[in-house]
N, C-alpha and C. Protein backbone atom coordinates (compact mmCIF):
# COMPACT_ATOMS: atom_id res chain seq x y z
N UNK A 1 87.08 98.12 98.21
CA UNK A 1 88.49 98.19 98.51
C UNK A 1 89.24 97.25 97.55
N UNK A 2 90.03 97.93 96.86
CA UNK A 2 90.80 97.04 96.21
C UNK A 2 91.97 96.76 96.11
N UNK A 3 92.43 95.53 96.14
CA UNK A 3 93.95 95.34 96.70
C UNK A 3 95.16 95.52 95.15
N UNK A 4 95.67 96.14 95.46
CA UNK A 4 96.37 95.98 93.93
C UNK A 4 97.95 95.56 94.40
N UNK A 5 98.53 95.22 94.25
CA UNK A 5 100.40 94.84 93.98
C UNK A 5 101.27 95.05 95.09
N UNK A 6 102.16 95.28 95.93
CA UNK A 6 102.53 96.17 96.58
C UNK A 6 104.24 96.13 95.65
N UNK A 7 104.53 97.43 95.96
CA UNK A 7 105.20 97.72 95.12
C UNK A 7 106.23 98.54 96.54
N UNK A 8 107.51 98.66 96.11
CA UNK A 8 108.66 99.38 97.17
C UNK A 8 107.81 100.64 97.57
N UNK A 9 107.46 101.57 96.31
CA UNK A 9 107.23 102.90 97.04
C UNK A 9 106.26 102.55 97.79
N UNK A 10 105.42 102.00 97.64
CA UNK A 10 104.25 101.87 98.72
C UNK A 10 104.78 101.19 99.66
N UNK A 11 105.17 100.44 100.23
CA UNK A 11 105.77 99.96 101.47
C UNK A 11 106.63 101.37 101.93
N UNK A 12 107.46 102.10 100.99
CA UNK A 12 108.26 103.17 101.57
C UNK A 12 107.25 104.45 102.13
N UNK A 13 106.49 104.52 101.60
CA UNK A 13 105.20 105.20 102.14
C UNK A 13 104.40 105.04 103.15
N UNK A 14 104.13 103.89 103.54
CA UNK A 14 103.48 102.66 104.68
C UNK A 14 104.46 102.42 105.72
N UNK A 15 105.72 102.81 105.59
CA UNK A 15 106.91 102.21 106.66
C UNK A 15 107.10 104.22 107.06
N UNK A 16 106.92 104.59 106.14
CA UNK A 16 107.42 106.08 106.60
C UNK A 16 106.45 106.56 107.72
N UNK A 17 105.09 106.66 107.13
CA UNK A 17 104.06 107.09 107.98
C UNK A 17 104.04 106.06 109.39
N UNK A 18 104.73 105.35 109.34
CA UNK A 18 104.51 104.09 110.93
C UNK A 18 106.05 104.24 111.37
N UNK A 19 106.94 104.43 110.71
CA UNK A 19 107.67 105.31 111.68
C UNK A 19 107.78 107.06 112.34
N UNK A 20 107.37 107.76 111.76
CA UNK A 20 106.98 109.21 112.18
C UNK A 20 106.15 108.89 113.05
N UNK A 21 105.47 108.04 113.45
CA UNK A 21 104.43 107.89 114.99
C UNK A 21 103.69 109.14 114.84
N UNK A 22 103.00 109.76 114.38
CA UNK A 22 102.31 110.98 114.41
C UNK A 22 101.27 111.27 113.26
N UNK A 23 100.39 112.40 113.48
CA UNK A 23 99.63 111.98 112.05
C UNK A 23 100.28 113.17 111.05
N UNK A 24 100.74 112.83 109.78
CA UNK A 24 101.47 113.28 109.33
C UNK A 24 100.91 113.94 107.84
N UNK A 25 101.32 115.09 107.44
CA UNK A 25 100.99 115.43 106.22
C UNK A 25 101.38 114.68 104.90
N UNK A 26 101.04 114.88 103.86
CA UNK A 26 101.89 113.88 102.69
C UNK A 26 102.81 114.50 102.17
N UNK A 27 102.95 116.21 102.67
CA UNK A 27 104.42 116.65 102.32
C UNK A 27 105.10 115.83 103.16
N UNK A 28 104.82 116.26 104.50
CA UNK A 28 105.79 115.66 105.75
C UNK A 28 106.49 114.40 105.06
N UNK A 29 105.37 113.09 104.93
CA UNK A 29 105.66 111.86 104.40
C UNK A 29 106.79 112.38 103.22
N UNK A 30 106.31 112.77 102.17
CA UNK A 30 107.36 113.01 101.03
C UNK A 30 108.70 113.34 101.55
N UNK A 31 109.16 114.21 102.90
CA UNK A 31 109.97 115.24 102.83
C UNK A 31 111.07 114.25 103.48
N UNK A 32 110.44 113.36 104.51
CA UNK A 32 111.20 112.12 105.61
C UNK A 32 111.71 111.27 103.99
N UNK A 33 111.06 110.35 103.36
CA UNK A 33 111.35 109.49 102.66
C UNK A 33 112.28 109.98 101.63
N UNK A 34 112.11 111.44 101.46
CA UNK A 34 113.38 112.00 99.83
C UNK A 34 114.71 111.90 100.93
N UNK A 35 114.95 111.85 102.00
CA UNK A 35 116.45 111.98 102.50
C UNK A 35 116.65 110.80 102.28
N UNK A 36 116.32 109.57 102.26
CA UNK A 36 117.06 108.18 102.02
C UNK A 36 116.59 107.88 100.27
N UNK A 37 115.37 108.60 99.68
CA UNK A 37 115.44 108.10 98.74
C UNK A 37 115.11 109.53 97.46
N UNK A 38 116.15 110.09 97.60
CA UNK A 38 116.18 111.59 96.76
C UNK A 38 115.27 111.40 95.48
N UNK A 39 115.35 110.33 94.96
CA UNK A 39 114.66 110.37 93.42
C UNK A 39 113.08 110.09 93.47
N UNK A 40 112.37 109.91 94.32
CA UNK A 40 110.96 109.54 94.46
C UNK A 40 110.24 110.98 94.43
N UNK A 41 109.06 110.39 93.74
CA UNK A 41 108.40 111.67 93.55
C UNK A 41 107.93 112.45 94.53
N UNK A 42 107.32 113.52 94.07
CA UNK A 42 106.24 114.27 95.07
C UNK A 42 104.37 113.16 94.94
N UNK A 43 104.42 113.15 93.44
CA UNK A 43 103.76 112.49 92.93
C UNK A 43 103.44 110.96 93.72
N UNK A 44 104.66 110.32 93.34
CA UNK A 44 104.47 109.21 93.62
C UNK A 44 103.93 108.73 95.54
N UNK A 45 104.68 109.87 96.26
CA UNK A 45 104.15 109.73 97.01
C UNK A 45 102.61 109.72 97.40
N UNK A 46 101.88 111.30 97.18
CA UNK A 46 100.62 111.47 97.11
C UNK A 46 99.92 110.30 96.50
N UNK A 47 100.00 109.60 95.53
CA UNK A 47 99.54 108.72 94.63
C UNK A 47 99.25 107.44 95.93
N UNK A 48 100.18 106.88 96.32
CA UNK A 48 100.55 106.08 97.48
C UNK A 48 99.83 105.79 98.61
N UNK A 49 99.85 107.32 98.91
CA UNK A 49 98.56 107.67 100.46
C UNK A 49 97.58 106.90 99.90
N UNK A 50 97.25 107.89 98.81
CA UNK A 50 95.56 107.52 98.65
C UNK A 50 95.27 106.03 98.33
N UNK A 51 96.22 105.06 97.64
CA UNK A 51 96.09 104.22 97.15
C UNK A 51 95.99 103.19 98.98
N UNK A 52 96.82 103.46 100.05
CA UNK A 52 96.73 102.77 101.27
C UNK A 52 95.61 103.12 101.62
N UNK A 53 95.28 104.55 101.89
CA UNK A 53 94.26 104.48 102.21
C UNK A 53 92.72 103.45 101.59
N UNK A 54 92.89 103.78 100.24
CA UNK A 54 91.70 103.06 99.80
C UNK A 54 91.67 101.48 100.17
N UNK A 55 92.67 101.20 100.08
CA UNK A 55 93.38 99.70 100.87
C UNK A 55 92.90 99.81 101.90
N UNK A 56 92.80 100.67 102.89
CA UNK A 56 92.70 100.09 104.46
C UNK A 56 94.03 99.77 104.94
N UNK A 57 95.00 99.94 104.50
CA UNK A 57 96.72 100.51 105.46
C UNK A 57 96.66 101.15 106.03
N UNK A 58 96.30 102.46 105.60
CA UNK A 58 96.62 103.83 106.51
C UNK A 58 94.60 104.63 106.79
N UNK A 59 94.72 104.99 107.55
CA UNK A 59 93.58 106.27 107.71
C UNK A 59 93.65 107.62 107.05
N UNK A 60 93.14 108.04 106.31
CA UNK A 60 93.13 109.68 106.13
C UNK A 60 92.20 110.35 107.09
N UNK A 61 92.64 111.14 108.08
CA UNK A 61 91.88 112.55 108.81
C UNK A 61 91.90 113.66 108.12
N UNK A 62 90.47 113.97 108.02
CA UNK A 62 90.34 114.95 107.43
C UNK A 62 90.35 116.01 107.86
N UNK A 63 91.26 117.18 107.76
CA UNK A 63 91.34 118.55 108.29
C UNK A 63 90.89 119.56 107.88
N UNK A 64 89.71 120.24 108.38
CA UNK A 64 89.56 121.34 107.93
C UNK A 64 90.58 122.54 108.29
N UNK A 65 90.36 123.30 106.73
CA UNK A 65 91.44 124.55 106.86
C UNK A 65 92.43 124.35 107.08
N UNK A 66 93.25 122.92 106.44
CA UNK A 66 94.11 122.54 106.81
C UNK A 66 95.29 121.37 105.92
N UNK A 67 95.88 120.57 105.81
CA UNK A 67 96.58 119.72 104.92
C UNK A 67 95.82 118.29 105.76
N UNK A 68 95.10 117.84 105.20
CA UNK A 68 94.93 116.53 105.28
C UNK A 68 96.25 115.60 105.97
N UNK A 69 95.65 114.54 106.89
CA UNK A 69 96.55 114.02 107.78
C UNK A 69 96.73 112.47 107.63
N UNK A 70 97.67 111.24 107.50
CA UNK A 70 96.90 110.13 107.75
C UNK A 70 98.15 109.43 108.74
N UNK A 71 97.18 108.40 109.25
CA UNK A 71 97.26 108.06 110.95
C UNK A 71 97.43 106.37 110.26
N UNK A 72 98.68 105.57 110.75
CA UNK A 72 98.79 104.24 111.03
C UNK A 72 97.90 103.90 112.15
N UNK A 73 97.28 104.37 112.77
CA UNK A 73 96.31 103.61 113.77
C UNK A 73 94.74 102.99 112.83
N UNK A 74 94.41 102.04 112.94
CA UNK A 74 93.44 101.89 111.77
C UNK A 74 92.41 101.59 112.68
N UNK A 75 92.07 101.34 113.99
CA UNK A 75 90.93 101.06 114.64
C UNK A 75 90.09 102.52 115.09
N UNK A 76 89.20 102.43 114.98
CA UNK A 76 88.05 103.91 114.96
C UNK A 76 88.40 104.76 116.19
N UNK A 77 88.91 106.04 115.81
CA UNK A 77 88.75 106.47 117.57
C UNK A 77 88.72 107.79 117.07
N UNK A 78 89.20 108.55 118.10
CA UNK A 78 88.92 110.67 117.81
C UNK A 78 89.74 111.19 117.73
N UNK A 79 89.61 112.70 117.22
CA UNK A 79 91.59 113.46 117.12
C UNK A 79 90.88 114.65 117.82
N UNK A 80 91.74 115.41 118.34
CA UNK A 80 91.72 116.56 118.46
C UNK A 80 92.93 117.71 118.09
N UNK A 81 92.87 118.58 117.54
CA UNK A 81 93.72 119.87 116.24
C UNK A 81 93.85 120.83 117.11
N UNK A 82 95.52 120.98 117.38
CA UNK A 82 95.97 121.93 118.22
C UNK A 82 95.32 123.56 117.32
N UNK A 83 94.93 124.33 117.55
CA UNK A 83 94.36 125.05 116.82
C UNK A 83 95.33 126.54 117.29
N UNK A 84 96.63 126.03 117.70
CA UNK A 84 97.78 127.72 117.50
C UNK A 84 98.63 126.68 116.29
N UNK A 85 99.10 125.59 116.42
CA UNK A 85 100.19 124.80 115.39
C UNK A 85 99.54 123.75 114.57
N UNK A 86 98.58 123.30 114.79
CA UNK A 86 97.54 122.28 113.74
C UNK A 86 97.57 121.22 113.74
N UNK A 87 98.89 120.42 114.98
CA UNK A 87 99.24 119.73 115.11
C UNK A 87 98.03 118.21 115.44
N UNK A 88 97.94 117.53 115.18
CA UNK A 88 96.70 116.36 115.06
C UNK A 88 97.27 115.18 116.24
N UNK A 89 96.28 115.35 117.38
CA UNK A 89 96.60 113.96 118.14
C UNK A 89 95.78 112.86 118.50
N UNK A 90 95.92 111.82 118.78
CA UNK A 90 94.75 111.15 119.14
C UNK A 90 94.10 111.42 120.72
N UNK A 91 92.58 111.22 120.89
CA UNK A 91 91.97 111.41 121.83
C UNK A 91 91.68 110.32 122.40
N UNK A 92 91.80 109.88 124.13
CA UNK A 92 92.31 108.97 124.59
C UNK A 92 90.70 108.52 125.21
N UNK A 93 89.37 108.05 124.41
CA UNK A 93 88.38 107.73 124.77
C UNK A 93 87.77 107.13 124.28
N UNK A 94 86.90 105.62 124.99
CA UNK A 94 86.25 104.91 124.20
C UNK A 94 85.41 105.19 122.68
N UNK A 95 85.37 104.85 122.00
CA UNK A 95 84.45 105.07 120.73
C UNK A 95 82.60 105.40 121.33
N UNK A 96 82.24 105.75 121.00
CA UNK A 96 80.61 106.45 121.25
C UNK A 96 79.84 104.59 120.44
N UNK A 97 79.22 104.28 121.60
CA UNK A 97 78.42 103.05 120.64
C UNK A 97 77.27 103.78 120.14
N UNK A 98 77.06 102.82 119.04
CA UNK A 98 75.89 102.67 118.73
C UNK A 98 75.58 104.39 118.19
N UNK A 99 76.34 105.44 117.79
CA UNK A 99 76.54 106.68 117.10
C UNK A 99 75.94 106.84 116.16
N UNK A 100 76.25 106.48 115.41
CA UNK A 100 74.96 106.41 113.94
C UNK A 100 73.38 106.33 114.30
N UNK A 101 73.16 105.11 115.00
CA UNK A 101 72.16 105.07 115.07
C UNK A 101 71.47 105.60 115.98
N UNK A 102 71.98 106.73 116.95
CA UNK A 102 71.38 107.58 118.16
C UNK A 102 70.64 108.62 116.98
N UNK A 103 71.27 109.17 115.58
CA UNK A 103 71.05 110.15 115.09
C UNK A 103 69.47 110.48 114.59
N UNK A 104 68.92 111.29 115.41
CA UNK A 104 67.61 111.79 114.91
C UNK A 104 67.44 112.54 113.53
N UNK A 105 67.53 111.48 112.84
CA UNK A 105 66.97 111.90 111.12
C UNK A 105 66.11 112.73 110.84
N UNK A 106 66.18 113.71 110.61
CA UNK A 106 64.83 114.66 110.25
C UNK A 106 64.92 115.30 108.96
N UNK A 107 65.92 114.65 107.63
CA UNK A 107 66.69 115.31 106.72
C UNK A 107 66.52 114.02 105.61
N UNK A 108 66.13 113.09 105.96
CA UNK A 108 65.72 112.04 105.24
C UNK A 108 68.05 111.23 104.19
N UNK A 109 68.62 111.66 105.71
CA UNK A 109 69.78 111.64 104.61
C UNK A 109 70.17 110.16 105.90
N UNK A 110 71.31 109.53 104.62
CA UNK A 110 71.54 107.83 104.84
C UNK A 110 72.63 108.42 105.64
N UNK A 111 73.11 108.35 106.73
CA UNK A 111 74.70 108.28 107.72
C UNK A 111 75.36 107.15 107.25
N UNK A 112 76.18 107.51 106.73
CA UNK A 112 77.49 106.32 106.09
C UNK A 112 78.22 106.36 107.66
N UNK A 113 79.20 107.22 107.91
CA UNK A 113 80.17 107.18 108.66
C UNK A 113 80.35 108.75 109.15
N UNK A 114 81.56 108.60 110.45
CA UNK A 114 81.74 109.91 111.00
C UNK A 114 82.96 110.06 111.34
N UNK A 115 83.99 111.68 111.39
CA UNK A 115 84.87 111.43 112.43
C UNK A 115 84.72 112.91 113.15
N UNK A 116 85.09 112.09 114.53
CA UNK A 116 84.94 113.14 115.75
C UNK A 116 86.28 114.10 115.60
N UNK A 117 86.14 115.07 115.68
CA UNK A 117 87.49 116.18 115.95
C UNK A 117 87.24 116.63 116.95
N UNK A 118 88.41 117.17 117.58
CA UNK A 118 87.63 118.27 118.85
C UNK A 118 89.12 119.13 118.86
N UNK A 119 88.82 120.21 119.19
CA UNK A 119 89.84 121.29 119.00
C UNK A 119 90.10 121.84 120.21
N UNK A 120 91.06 122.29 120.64
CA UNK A 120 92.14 122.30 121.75
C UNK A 120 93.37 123.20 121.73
N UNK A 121 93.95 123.19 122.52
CA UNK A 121 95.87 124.17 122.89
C UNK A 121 96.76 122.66 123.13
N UNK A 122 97.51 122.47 122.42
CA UNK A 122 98.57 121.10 123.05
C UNK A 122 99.25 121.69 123.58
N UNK A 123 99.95 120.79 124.98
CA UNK A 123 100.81 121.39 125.57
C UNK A 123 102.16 121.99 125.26
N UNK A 124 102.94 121.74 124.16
CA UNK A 124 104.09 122.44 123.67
C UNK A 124 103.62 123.66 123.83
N UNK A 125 102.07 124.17 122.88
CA UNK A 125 102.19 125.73 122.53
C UNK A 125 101.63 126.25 124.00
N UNK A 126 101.05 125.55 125.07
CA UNK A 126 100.51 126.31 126.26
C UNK A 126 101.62 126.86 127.13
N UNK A 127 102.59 125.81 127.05
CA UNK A 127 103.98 126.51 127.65
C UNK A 127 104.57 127.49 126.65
N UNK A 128 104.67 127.88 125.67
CA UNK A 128 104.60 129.12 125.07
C UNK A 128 103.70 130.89 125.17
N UNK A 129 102.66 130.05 125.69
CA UNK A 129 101.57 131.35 125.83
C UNK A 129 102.08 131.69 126.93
């Protein structure tokens, strides 16, 4: 992890995603921050994420079939992906101890890390159906 400078756009990137309270795309991010600051990139944003993320600011969730998400919550926990709107929320349950190491290896492969998804209807779209 490497810490490099902080610089406005990155704080404007880091303040955007922690005010939207939600886990947010990096268009989304881009689209909130161009109304107060029209001249910032598309670029510069994307550039930004990844750079917090690699920092340890922000989380990236990874979405399948989907636009990548990242979450101001930085302590380990689960999402579950409205799967009619794609919408990404957090799941309200202790962390699984000791996870990694329950895993019966039979593949000879090293477990770095994991994230739990679990897929679901949120209630906006159930009152729709």
């Amino acid at each position: 992890m490497t810490n490099r400078r902080n610089t406005i756009q990155k704080d404007l990137v880091r303040n955007a995603v922690c005010e939207m309270k939600r886990h947010v795309t990096a268009n989304e991010v881009y689209d909130f921050i161009k109304v107060a600051h029209p001249t910032i990139g598309k670029g510069t944003v994307y550039r930004n994420l990844d750079i917090l993320v690699e920092e340890g600011a922000l989380r990236k969730v990874d979405v399948p079939d989907g636009p990548n998400r990242f979450d101001f919550t930085l302590k380990k926990h689960y999402h579950v992906r409205c799967i009619e709107c794609g919408e990404v929320l957090d799941v309200d349950m202790d962390e699984i101890p000791d996870l990694l190491e329950r895993i019966h290896n039979n593949h000879g492969i090293e477990f770095l890390d994991y994230d739990i998804s679990f897929k679901g209807i949120c209630a906006k779209c159930r009152k729709s159906i």
